[in-house]
Each structure stands twice: as structure tokens, then as C-alpha cells.
N, C-alpha and C. Protein backbone atom coordinates (compact mmCIF):
# COMPACT_ATOMS: atom_id res chain seq x y z
N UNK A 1 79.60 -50.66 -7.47
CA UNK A 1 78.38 -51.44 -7.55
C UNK A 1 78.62 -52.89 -7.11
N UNK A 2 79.97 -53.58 -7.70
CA UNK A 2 79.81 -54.97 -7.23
C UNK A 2 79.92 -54.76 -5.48
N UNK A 3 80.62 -53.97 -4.79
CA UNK A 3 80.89 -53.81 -3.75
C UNK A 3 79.63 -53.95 -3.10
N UNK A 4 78.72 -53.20 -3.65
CA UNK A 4 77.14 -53.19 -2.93
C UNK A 4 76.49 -54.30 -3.23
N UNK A 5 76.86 -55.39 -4.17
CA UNK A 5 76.38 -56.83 -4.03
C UNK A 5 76.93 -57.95 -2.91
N UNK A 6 78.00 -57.31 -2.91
CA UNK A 6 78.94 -58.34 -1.83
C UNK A 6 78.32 -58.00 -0.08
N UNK A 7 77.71 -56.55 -0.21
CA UNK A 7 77.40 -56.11 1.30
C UNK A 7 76.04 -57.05 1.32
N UNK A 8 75.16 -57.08 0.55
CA UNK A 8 74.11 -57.18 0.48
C UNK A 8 73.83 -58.66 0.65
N UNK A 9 74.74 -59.66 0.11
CA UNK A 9 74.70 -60.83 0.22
C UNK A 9 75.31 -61.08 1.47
N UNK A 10 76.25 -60.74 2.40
CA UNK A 10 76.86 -60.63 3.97
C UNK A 10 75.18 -60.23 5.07
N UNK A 11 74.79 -58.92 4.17
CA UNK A 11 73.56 -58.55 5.33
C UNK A 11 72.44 -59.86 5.32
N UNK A 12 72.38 -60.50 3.96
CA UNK A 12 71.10 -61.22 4.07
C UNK A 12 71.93 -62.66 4.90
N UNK A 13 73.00 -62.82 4.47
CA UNK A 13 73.67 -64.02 4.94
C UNK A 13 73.10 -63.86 7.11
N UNK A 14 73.41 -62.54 6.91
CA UNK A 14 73.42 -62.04 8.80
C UNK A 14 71.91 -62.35 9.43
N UNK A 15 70.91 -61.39 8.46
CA UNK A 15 69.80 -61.62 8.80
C UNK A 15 69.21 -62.72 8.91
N UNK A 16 69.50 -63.94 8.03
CA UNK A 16 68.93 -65.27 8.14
C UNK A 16 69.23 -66.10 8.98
N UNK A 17 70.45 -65.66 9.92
CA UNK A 17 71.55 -66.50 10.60
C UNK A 17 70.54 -65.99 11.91
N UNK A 18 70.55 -64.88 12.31
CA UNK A 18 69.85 -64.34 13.23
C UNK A 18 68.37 -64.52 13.67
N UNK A 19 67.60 -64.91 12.37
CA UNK A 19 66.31 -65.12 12.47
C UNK A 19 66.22 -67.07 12.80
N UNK A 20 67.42 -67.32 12.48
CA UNK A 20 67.20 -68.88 12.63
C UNK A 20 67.70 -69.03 14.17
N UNK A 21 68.53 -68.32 14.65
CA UNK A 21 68.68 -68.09 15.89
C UNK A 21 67.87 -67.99 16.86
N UNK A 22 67.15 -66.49 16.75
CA UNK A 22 66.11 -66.41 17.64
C UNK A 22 65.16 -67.61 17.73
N UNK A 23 64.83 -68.26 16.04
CA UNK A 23 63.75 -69.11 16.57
C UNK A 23 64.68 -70.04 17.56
N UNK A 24 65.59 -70.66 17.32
CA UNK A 24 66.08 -71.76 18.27
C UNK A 24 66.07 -71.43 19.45
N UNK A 25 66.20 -69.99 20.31
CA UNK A 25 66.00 -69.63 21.22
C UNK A 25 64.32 -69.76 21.55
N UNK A 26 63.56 -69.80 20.96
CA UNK A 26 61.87 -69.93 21.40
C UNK A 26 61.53 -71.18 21.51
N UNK A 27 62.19 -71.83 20.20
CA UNK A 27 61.69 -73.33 20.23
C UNK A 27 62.79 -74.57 20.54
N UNK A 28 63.91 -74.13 20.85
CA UNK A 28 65.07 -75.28 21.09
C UNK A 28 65.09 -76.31 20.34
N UNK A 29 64.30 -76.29 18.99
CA UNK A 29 64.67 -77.12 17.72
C UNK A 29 65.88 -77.01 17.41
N UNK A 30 66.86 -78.48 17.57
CA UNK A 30 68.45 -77.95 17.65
C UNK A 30 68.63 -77.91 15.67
N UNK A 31 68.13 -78.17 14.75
CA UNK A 31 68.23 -78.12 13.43
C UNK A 31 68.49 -76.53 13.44
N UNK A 32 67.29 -75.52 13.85
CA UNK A 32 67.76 -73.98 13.59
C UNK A 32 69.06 -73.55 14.44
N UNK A 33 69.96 -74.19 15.59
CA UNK A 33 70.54 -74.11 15.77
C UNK A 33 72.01 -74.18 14.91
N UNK A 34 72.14 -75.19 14.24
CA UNK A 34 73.12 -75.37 13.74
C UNK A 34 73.19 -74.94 11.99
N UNK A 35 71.79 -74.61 11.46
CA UNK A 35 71.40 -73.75 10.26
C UNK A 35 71.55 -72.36 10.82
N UNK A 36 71.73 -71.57 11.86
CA UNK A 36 71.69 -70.35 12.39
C UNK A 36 73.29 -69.88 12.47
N UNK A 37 74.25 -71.12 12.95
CA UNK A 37 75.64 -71.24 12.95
C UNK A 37 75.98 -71.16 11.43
N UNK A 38 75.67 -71.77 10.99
CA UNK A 38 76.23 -71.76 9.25
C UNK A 38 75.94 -70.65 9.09
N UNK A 39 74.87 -70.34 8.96
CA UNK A 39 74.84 -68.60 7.90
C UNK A 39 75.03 -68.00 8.99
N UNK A 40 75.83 -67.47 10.12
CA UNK A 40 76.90 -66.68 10.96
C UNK A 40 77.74 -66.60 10.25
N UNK A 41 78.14 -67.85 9.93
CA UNK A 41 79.85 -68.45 9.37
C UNK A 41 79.68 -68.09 7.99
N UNK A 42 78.26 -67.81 7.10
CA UNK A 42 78.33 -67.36 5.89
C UNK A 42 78.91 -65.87 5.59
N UNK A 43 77.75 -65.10 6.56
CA UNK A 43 78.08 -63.89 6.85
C UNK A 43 79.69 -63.66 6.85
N UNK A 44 80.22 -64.43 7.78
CA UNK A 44 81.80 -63.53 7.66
C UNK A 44 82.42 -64.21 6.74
N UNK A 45 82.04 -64.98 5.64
CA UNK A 45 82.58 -65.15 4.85
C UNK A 45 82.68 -64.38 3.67
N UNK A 46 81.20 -63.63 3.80
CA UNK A 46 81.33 -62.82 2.40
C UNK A 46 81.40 -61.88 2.80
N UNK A 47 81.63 -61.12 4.13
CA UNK A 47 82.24 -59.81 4.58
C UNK A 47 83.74 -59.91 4.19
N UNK A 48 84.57 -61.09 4.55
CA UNK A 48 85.59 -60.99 4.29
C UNK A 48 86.08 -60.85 2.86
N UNK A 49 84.88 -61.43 2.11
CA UNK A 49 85.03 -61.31 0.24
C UNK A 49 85.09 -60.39 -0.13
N UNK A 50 84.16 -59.35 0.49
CA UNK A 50 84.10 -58.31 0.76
C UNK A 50 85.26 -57.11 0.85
N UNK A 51 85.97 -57.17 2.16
CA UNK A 51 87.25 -56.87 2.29
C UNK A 51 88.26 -57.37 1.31
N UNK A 52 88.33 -58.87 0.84
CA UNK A 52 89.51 -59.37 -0.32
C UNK A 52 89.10 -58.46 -1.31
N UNK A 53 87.81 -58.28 -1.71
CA UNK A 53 87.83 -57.60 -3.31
C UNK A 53 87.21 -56.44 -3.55
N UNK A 54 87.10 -55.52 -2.75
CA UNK A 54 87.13 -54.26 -2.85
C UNK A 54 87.87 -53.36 -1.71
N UNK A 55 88.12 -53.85 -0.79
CA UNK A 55 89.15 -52.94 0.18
C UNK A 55 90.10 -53.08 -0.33
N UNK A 56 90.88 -54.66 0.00
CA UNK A 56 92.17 -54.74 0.08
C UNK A 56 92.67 -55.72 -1.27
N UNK A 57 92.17 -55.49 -2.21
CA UNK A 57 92.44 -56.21 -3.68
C UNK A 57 93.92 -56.76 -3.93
N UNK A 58 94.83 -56.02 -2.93
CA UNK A 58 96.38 -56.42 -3.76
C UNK A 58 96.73 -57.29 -2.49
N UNK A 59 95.64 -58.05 -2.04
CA UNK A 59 96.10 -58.98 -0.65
C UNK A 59 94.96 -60.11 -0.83
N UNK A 60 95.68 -61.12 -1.33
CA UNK A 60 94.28 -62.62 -1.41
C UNK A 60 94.22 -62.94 -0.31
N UNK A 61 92.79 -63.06 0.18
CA UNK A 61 92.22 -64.16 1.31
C UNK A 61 91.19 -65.32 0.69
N UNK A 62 92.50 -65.67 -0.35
CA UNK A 62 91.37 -66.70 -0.87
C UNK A 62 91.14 -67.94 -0.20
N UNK A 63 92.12 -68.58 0.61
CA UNK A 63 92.46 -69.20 1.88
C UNK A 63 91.50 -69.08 2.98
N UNK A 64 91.26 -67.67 3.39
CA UNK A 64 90.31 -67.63 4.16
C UNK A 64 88.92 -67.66 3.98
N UNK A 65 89.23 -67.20 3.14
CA UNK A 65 87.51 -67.35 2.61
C UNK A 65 86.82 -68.74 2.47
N UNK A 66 87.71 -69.74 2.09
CA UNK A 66 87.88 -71.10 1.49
C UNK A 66 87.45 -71.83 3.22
N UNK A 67 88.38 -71.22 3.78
CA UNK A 67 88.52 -72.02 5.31
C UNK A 67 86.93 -71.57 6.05
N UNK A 68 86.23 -70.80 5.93
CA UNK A 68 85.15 -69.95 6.25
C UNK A 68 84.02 -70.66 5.96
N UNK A 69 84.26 -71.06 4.31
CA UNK A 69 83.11 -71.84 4.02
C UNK A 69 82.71 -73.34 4.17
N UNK A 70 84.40 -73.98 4.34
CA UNK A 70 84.29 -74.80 4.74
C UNK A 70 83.80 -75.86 6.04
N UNK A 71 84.18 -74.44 6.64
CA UNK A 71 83.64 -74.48 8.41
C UNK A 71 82.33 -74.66 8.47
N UNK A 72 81.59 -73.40 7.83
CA UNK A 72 80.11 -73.66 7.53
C UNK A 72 79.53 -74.36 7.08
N UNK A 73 79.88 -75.51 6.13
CA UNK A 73 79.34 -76.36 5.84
C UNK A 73 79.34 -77.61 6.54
N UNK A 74 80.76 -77.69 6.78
CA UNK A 74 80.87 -78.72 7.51
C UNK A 74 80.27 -78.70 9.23
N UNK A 75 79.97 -77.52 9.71
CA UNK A 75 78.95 -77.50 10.79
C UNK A 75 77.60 -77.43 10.35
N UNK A 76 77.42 -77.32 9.38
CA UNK A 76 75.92 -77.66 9.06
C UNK A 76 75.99 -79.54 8.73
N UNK A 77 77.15 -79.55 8.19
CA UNK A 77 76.85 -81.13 7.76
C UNK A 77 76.84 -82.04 9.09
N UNK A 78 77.64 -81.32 10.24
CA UNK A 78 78.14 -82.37 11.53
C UNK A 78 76.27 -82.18 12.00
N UNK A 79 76.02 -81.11 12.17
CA UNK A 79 74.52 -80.83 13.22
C UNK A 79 73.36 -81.70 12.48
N UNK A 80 73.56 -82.02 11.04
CA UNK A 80 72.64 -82.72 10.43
C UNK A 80 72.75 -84.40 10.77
N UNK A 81 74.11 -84.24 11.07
CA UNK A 81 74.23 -86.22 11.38
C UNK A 81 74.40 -86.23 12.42
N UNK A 82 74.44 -85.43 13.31
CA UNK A 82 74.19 -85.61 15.04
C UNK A 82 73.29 -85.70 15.52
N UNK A 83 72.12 -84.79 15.20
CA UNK A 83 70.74 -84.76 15.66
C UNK A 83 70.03 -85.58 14.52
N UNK A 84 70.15 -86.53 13.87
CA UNK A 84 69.59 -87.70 13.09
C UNK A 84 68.80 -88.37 14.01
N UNK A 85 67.54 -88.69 14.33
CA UNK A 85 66.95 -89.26 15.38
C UNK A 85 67.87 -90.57 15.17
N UNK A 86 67.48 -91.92 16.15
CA UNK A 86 68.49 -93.04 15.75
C UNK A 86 66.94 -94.12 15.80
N UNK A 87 67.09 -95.40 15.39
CA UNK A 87 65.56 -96.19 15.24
C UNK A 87 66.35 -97.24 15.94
């Protein structure tokens, strides 16, 4: 059962990443661009949580997982202070 929470939070992580995608593809609002990159980078983060704690349990990727999320945030945080209009 937890296994089927961990998929479930990866699929929605995927689906939202994808839907923020496409829009950036219609509307070239670069904000869904770089909110579309993060939850990509969410997605394989909790696939890989995924894999750490129910595939392969006697092998930590707690490292990776760590490095995963960090990425994602911190590309959501860079796309938020890049595209900052300037006055």
C-alpha cells in the first residue's frame, strides 16, 4: 500500500509537470516553463523514493533523492529571479 502512495504522488508530480508544459508550449509564458521543469525534477524524485523504499530497501538513495530535490527547487527558485520583470 505505501508503495501505491509513492506511485501516485510520482504520477501526479508527472501529470502537473506536463500540463504546465504544454501550456508553455501554447502560451510561451516562461513562469510555466520553469514550474513545468520542477515538477519533471519532482517526478523523478519520488520515482526514485520509490525505487529507495520499496524495490531496493537495503540500498539508500537518500543522497539522491536529496540532490533531486534540490535541483528542483533551486530551478524553480533561479526561473523565478530571472524572469523578475526589472523597473
Amino acid at each position: 500500500m505505501e508503495g501505491f502512495v509513492y506511485l501516485l504522488c510520482a504520477a501526479t508530480a508527472l501529470t502537473c509537470g506536463l500540463l504546465l508544459l504544454r501550456g508553455y508550449r501554447k502560451s510561451r509564458t516562461r513562469l510555466l516553463l520553469w514550474c513545468g521543469l520542477c515538477f519533471v525534477i519532482l517526478f523523478a524524485e519520488n520515482a526514485v523514493l520509490f525505487v529507495d523504499l520499496v524495490i531496493v530497501p537495503h540500498i539508500d538513495l537518500m543522497l539522491l533523492r536529496r540532490c533531486l530535490s534540490l535541483a528542483a527547487v533551486s530551478l524553480l527558485l533561479f526561473g523565478l529571479i530571472w524572469d523578475t520583470p526589472r523597473r
